[in-house]
PDBML (XML) file of the C-alpha atoms, coordinates in Angstrom:
<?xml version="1.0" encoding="UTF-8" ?>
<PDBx:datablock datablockName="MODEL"
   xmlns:PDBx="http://pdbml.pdb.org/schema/pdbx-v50.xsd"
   xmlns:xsi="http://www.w3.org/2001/XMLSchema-instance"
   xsi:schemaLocation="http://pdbml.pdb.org/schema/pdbx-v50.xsd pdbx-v50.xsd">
   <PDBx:atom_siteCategory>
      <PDBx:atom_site id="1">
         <PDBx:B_iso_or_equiv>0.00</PDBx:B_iso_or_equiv>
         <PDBx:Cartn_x>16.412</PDBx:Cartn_x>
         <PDBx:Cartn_y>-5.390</PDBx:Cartn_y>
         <PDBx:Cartn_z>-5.769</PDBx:Cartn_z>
         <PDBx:auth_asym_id>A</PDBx:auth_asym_id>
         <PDBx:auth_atom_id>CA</PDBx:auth_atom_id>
         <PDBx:auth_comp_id>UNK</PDBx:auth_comp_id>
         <PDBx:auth_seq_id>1</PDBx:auth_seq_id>
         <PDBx:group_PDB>ATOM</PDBx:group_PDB>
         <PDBx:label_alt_id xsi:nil="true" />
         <PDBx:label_asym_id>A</PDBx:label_asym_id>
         <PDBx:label_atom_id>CA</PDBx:label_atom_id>
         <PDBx:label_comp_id>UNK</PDBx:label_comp_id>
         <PDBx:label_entity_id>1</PDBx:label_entity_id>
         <PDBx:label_seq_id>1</PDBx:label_seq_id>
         <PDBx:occupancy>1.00</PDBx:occupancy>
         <PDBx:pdbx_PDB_model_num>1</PDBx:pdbx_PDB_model_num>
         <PDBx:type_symbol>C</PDBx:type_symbol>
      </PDBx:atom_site>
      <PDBx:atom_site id="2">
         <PDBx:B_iso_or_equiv>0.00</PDBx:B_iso_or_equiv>
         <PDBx:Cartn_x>12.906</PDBx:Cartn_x>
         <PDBx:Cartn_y>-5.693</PDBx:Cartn_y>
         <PDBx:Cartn_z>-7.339</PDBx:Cartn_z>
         <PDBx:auth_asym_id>A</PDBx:auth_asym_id>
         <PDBx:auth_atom_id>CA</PDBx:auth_atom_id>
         <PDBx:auth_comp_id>UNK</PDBx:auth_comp_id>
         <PDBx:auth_seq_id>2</PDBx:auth_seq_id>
         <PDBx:group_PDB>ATOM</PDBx:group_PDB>
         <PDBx:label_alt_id xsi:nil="true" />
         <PDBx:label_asym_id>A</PDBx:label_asym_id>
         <PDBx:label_atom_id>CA</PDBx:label_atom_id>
         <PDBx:label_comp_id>UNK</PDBx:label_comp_id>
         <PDBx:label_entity_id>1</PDBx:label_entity_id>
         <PDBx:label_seq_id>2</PDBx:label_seq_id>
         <PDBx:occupancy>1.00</PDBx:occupancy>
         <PDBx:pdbx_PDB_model_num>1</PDBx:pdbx_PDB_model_num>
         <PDBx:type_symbol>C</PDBx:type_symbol>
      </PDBx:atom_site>
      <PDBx:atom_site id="3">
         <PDBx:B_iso_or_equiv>0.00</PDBx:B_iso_or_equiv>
         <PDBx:Cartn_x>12.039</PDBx:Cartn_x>
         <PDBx:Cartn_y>-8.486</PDBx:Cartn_y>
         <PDBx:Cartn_z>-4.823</PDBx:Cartn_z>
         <PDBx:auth_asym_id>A</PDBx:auth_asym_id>
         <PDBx:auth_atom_id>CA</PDBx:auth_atom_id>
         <PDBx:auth_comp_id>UNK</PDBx:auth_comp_id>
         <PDBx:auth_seq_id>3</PDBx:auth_seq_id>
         <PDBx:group_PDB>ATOM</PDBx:group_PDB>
         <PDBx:label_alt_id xsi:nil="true" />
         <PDBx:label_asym_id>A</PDBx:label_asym_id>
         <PDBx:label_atom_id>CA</PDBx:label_atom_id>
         <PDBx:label_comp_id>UNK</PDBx:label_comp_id>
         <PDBx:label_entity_id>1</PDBx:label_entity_id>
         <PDBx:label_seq_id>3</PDBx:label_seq_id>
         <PDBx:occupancy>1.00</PDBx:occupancy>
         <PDBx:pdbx_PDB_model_num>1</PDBx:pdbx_PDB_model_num>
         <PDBx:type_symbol>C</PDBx:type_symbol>
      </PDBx:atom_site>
      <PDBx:atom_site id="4">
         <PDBx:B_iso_or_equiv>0.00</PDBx:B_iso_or_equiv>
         <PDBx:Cartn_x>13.125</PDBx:Cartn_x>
         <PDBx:Cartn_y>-6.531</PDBx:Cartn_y>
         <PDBx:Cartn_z>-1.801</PDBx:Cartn_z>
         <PDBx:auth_asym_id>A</PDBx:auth_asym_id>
         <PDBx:auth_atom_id>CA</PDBx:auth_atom_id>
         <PDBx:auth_comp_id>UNK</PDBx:auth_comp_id>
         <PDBx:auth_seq_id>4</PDBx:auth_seq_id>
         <PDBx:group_PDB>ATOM</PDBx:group_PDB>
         <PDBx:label_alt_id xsi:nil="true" />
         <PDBx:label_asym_id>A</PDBx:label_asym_id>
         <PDBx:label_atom_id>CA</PDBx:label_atom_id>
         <PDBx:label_comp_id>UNK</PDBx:label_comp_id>
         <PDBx:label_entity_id>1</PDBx:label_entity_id>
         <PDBx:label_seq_id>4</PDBx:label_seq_id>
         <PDBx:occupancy>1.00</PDBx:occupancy>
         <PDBx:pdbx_PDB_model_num>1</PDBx:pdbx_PDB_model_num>
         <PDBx:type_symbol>C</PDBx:type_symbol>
      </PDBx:atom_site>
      <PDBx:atom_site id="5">
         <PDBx:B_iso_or_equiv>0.00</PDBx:B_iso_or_equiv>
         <PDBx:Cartn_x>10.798</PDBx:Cartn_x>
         <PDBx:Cartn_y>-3.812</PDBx:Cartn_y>
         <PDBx:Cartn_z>-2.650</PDBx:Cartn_z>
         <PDBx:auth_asym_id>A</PDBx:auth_asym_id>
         <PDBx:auth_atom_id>CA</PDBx:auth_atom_id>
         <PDBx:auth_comp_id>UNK</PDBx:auth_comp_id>
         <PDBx:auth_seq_id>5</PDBx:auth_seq_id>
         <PDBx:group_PDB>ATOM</PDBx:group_PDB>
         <PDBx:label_alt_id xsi:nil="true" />
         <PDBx:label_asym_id>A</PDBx:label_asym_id>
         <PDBx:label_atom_id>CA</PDBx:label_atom_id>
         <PDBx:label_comp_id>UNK</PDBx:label_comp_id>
         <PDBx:label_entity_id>1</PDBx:label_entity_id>
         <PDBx:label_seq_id>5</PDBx:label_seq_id>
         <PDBx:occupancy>1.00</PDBx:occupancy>
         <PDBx:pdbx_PDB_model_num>1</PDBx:pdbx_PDB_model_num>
         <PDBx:type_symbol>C</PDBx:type_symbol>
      </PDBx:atom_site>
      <PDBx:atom_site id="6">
         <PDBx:B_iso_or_equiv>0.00</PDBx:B_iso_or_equiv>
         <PDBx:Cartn_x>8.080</PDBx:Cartn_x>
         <PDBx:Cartn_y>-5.787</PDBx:Cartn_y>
         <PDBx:Cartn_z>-3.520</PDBx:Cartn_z>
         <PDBx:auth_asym_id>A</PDBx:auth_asym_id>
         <PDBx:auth_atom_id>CA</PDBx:auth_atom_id>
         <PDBx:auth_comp_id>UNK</PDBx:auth_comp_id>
         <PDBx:auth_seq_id>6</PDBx:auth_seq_id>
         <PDBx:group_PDB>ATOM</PDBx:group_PDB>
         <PDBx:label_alt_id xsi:nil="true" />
         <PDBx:label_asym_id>A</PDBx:label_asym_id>
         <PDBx:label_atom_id>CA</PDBx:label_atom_id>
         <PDBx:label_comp_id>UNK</PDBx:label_comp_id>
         <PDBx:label_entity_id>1</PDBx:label_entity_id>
         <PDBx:label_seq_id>6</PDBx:label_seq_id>
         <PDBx:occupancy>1.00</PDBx:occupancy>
         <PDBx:pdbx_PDB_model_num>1</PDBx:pdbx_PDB_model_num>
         <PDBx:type_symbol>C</PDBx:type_symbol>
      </PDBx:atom_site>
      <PDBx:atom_site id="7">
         <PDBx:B_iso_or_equiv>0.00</PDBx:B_iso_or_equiv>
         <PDBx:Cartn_x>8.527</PDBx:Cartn_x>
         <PDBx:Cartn_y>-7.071</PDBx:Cartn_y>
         <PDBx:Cartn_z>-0.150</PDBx:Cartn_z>
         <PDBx:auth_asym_id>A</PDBx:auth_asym_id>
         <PDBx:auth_atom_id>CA</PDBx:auth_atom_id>
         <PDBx:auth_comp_id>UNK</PDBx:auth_comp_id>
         <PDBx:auth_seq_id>7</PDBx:auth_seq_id>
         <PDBx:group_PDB>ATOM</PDBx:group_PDB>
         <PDBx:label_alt_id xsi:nil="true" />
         <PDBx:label_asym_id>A</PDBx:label_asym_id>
         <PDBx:label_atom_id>CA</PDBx:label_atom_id>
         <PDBx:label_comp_id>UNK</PDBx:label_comp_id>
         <PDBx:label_entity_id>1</PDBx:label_entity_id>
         <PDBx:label_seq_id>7</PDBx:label_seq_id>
         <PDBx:occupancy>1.00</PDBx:occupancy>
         <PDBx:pdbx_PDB_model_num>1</PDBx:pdbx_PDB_model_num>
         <PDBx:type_symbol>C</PDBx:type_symbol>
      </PDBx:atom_site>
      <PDBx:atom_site id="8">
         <PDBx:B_iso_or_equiv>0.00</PDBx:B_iso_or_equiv>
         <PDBx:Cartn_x>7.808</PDBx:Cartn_x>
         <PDBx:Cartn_y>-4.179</PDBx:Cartn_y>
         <PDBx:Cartn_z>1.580</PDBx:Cartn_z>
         <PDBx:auth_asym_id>A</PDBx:auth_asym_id>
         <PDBx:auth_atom_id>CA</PDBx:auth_atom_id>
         <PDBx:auth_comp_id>UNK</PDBx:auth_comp_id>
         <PDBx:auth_seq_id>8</PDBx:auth_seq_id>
         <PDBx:group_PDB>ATOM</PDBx:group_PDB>
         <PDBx:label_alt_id xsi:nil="true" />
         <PDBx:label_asym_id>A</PDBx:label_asym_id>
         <PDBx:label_atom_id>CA</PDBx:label_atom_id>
         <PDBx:label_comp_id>UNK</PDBx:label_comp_id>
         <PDBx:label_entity_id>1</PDBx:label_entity_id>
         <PDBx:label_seq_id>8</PDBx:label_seq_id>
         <PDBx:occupancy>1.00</PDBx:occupancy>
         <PDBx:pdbx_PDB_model_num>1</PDBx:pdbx_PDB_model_num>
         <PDBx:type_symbol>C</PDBx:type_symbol>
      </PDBx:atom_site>
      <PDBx:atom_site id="9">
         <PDBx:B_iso_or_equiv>0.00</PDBx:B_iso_or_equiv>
         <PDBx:Cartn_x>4.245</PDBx:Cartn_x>
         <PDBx:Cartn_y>-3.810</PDBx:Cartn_y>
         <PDBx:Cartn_z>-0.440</PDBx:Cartn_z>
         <PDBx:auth_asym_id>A</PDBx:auth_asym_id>
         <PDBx:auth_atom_id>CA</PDBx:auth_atom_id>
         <PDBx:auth_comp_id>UNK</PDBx:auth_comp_id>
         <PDBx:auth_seq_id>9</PDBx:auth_seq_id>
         <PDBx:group_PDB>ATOM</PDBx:group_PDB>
         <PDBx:label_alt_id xsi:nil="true" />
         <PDBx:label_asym_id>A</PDBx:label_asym_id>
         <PDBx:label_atom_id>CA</PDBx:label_atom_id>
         <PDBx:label_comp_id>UNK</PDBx:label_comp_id>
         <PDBx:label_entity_id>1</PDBx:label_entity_id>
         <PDBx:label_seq_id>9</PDBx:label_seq_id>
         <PDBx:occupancy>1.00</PDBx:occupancy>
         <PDBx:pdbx_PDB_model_num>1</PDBx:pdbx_PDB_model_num>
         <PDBx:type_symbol>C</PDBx:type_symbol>
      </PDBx:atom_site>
      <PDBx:atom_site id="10">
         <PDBx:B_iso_or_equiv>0.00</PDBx:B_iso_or_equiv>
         <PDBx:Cartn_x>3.207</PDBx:Cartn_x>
         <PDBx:Cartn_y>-7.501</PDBx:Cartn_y>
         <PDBx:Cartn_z>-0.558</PDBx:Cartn_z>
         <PDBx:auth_asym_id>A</PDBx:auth_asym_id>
         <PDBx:auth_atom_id>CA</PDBx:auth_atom_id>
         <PDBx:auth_comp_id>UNK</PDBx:auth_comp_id>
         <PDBx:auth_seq_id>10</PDBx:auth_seq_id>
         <PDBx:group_PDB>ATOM</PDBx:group_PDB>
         <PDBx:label_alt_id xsi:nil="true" />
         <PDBx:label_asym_id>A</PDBx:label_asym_id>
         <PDBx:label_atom_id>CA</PDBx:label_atom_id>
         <PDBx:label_comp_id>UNK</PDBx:label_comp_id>
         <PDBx:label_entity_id>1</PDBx:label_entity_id>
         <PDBx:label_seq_id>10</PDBx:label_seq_id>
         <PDBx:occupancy>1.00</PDBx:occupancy>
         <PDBx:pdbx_PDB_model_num>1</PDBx:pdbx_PDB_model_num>
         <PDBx:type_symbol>C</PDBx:type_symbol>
      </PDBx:atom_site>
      <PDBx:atom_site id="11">
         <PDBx:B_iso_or_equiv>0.00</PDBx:B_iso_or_equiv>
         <PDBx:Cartn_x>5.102</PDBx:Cartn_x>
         <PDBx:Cartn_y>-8.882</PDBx:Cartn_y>
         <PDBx:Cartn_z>2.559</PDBx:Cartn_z>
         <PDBx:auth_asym_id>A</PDBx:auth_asym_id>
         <PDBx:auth_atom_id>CA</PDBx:auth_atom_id>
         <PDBx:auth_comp_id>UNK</PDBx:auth_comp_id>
         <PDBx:auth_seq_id>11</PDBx:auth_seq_id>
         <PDBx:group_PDB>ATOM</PDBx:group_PDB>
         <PDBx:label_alt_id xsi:nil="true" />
         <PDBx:label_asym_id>A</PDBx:label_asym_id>
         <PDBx:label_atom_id>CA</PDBx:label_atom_id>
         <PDBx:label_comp_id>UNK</PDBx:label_comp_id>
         <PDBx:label_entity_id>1</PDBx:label_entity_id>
         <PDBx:label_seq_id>11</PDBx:label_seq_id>
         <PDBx:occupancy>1.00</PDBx:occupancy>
         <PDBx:pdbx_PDB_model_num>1</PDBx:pdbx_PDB_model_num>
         <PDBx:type_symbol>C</PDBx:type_symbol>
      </PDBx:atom_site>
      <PDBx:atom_site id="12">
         <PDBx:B_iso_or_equiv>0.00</PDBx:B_iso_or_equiv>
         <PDBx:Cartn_x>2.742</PDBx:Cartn_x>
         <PDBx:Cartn_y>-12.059</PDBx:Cartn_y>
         <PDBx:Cartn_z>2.816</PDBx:Cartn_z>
         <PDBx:auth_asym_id>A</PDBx:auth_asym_id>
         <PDBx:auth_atom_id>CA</PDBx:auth_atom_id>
         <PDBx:auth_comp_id>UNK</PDBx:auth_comp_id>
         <PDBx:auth_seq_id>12</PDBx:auth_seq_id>
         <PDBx:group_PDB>ATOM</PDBx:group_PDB>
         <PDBx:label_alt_id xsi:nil="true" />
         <PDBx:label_asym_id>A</PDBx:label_asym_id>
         <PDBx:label_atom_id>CA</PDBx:label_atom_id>
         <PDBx:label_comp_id>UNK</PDBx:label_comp_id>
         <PDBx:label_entity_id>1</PDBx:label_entity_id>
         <PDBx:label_seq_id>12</PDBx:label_seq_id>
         <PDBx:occupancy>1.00</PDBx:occupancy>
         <PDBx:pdbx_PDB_model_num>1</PDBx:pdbx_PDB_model_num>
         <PDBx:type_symbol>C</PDBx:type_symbol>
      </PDBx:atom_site>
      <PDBx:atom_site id="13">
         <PDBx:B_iso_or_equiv>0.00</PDBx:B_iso_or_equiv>
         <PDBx:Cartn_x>2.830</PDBx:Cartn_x>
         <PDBx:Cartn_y>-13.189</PDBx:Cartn_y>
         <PDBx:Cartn_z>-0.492</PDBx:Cartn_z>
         <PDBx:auth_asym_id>A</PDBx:auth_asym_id>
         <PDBx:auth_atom_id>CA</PDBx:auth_atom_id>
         <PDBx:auth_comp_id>UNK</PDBx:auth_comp_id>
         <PDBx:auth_seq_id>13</PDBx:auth_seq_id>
         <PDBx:group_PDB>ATOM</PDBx:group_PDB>
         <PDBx:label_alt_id xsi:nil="true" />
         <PDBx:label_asym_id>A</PDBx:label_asym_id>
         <PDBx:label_atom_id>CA</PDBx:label_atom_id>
         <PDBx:label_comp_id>UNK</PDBx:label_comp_id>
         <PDBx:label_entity_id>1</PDBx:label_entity_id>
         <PDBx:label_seq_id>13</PDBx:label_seq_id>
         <PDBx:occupancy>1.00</PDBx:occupancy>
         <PDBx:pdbx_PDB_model_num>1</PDBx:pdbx_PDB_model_num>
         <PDBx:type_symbol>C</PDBx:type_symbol>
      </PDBx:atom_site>
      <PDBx:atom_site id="14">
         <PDBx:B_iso_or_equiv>0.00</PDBx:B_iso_or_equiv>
         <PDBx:Cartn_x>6.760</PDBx:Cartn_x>
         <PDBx:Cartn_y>-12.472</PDBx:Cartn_y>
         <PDBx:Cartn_z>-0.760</PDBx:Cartn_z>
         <PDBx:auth_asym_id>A</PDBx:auth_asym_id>
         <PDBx:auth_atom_id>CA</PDBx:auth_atom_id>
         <PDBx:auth_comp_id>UNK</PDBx:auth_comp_id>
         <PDBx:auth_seq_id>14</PDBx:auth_seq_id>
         <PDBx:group_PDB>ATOM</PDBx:group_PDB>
         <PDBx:label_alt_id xsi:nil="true" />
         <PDBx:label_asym_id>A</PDBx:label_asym_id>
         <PDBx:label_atom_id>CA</PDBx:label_atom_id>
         <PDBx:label_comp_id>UNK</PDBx:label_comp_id>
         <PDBx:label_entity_id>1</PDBx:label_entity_id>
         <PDBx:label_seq_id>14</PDBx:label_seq_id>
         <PDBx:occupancy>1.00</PDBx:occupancy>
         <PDBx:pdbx_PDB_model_num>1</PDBx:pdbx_PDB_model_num>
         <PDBx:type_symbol>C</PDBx:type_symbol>
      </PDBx:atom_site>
      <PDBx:atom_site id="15">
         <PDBx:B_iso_or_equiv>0.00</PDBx:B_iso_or_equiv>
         <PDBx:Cartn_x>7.147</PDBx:Cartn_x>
         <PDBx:Cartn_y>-14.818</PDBx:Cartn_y>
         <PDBx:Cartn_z>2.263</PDBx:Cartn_z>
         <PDBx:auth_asym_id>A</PDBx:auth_asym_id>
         <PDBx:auth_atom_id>CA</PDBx:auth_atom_id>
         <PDBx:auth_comp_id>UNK</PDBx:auth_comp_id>
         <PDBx:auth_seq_id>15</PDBx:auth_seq_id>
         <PDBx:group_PDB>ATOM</PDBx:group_PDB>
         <PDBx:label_alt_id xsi:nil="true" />
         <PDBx:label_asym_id>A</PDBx:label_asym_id>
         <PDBx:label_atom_id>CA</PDBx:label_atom_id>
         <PDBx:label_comp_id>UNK</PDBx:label_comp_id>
         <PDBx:label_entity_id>1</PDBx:label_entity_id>
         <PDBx:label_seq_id>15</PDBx:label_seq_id>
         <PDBx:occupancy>1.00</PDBx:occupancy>
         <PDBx:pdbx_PDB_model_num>1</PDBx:pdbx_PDB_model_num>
         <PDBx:type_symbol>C</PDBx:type_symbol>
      </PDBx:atom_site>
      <PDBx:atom_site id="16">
         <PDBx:B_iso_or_equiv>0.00</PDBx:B_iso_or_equiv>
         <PDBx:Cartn_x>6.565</PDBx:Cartn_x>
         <PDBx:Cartn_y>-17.513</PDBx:Cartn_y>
         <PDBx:Cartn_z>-0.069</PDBx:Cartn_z>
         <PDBx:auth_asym_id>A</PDBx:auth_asym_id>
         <PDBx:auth_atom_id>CA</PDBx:auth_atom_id>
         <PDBx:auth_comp_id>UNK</PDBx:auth_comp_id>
         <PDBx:auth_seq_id>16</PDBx:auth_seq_id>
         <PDBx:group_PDB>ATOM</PDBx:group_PDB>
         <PDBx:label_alt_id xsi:nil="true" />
         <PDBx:label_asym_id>A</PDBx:label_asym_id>
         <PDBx:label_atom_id>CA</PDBx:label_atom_id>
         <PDBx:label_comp_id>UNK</PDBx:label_comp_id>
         <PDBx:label_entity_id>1</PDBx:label_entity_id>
         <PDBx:label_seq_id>16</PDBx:label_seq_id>
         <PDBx:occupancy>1.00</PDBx:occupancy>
         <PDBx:pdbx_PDB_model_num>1</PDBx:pdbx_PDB_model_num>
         <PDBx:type_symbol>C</PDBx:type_symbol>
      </PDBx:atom_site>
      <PDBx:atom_site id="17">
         <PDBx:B_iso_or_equiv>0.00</PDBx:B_iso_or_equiv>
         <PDBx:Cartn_x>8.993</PDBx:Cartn_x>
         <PDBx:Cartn_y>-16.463</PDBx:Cartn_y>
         <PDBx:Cartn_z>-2.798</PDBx:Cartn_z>
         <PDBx:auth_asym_id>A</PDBx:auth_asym_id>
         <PDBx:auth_atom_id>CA</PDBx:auth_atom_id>
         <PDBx:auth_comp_id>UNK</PDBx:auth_comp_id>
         <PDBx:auth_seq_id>17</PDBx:auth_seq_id>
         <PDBx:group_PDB>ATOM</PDBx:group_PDB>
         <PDBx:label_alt_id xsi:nil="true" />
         <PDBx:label_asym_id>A</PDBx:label_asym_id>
         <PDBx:label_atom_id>CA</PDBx:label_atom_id>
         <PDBx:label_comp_id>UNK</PDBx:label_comp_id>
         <PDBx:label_entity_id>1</PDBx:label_entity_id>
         <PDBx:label_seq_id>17</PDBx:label_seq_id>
         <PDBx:occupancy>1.00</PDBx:occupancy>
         <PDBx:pdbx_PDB_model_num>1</PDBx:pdbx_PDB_model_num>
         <PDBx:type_symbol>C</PDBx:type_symbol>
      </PDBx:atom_site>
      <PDBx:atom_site id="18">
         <PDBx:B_iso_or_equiv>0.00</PDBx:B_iso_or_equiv>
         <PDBx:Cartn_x>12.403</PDBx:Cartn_x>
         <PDBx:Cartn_y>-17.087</PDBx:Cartn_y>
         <PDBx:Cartn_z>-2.407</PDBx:Cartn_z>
         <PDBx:auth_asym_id>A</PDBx:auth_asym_id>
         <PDBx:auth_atom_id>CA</PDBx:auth_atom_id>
         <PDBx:auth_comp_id>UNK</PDBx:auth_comp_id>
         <PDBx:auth_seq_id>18</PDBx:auth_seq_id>
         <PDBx:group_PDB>ATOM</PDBx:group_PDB>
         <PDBx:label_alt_id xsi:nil="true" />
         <PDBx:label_asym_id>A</PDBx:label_asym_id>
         <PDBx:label_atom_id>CA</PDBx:label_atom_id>
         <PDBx:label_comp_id>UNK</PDBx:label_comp_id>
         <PDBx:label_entity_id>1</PDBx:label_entity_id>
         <PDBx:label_seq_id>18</PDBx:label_seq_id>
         <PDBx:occupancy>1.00</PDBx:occupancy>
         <PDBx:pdbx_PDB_model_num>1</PDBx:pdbx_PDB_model_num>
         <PDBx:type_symbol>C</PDBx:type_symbol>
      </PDBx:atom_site>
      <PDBx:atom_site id="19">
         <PDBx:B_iso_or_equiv>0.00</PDBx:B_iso_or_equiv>
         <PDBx:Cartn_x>14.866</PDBx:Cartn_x>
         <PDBx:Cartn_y>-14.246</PDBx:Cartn_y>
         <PDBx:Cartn_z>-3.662</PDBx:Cartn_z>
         <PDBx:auth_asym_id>A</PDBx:auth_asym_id>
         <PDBx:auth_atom_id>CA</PDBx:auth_atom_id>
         <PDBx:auth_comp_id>UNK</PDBx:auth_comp_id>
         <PDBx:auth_seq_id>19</PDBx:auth_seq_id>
         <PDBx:group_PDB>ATOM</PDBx:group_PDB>
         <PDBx:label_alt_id xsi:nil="true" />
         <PDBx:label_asym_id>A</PDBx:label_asym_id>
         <PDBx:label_atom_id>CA</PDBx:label_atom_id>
         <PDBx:label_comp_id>UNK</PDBx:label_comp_id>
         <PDBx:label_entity_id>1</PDBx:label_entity_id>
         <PDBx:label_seq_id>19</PDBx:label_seq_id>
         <PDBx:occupancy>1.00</PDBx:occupancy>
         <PDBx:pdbx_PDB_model_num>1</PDBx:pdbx_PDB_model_num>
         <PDBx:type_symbol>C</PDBx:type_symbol>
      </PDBx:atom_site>
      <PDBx:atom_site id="20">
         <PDBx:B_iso_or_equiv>0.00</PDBx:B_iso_or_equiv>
         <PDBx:Cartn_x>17.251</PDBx:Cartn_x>
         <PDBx:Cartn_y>-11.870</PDBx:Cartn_y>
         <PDBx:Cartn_z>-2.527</PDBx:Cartn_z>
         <PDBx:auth_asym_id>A</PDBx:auth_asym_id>
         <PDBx:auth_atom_id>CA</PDBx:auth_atom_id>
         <PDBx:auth_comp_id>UNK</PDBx:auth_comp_id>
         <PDBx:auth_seq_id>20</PDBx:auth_seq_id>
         <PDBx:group_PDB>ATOM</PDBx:group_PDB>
         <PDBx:label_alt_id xsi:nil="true" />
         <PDBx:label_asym_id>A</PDBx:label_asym_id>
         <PDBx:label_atom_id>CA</PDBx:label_atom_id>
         <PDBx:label_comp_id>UNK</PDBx:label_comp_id>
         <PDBx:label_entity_id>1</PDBx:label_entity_id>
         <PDBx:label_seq_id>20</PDBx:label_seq_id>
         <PDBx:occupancy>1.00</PDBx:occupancy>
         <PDBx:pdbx_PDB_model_num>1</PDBx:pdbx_PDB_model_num>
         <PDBx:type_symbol>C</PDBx:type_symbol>
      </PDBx:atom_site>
      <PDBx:atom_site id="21">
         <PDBx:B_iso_or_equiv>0.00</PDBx:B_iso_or_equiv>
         <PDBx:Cartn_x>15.092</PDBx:Cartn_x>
         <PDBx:Cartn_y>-10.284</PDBx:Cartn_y>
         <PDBx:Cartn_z>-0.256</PDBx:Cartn_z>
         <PDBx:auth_asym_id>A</PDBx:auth_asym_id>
         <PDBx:auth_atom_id>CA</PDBx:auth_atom_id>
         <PDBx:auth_comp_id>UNK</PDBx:auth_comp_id>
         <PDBx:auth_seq_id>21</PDBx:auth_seq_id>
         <PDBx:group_PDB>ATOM</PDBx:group_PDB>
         <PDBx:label_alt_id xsi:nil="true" />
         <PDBx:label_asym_id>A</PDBx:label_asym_id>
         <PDBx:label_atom_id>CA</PDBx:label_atom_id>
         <PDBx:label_comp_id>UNK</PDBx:label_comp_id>
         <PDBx:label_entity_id>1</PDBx:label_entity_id>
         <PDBx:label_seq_id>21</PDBx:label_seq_id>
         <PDBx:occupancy>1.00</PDBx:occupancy>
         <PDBx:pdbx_PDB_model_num>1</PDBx:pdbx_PDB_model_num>
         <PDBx:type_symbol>C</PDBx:type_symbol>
      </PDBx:atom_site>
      <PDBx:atom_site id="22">
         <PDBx:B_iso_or_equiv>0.00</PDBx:B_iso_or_equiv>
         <PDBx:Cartn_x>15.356</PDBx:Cartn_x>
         <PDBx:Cartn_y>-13.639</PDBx:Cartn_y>
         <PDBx:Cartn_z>2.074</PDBx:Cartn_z>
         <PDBx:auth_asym_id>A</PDBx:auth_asym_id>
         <PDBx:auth_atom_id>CA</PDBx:auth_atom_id>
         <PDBx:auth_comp_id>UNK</PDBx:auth_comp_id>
         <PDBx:auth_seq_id>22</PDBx:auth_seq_id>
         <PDBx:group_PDB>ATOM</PDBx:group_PDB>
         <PDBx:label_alt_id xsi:nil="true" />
         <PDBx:label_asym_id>A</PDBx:label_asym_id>
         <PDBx:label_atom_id>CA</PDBx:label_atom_id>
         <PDBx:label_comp_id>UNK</PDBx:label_comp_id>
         <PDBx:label_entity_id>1</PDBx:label_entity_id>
         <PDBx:label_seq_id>22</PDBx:label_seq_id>
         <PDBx:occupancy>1.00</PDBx:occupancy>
         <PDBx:pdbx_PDB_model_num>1</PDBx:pdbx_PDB_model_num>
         <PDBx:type_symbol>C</PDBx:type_symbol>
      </PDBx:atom_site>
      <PDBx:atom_site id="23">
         <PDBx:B_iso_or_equiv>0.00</PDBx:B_iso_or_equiv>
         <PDBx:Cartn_x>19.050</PDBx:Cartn_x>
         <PDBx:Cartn_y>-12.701</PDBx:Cartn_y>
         <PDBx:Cartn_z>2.952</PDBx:Cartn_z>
         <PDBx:auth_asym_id>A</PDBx:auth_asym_id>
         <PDBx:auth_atom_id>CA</PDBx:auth_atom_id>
         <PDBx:auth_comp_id>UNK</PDBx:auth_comp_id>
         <PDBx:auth_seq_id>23</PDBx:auth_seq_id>
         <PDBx:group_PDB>ATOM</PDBx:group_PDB>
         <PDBx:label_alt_id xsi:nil="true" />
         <PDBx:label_asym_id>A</PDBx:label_asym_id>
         <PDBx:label_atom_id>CA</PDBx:label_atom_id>
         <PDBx:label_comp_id>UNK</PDBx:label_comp_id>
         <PDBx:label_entity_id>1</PDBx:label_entity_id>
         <PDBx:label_seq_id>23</PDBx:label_seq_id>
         <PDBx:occupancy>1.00</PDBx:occupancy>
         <PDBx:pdbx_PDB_model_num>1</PDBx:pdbx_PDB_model_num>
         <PDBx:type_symbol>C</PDBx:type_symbol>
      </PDBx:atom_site>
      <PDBx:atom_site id="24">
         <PDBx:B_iso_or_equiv>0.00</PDBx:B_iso_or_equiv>
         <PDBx:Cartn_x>17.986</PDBx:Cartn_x>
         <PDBx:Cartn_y>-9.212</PDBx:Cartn_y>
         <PDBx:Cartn_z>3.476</PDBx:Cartn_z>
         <PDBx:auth_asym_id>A</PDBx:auth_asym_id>
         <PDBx:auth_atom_id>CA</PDBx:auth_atom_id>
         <PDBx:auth_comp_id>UNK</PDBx:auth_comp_id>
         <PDBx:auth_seq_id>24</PDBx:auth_seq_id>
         <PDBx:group_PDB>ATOM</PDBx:group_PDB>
         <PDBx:label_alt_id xsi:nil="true" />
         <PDBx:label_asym_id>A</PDBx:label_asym_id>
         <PDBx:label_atom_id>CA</PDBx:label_atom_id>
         <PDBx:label_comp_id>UNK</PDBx:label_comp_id>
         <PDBx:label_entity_id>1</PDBx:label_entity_id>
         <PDBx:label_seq_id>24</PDBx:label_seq_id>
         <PDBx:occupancy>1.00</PDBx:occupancy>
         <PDBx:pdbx_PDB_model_num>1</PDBx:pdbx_PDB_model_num>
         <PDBx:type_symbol>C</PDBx:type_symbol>
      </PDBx:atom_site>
      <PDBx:atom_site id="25">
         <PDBx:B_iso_or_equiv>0.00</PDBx:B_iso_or_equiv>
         <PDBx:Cartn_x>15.483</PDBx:Cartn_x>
         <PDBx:Cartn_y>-10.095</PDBx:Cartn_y>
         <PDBx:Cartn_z>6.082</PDBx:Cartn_z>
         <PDBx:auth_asym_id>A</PDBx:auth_asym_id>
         <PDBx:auth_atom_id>CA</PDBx:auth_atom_id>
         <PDBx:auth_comp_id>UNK</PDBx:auth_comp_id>
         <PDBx:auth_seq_id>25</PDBx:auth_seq_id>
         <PDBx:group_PDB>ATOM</PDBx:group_PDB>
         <PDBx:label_alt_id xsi:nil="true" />
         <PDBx:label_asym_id>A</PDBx:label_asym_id>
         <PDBx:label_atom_id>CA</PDBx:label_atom_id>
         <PDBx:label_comp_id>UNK</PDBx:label_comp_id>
         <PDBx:label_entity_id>1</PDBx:label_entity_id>
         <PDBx:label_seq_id>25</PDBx:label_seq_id>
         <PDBx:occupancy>1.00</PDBx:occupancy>
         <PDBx:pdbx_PDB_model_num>1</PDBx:pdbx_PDB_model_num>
         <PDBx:type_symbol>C</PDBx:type_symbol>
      </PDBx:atom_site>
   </PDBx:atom_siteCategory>
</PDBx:datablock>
């Protein structure tokens, strides 16, 4: 998913933003 790998570049920022990538962690 888009927010998962967005994650891995912008990890502080993503923090904030729920998504997918919030069950992934």
């Amino acid at each position: 998913c888009l927010q998962a790998q967005l994650y891995n570049f912008f990890p502080t920022a993503m923090e904030l933003i729920p998504g997918p990538h919030k069950q992934l962690i």
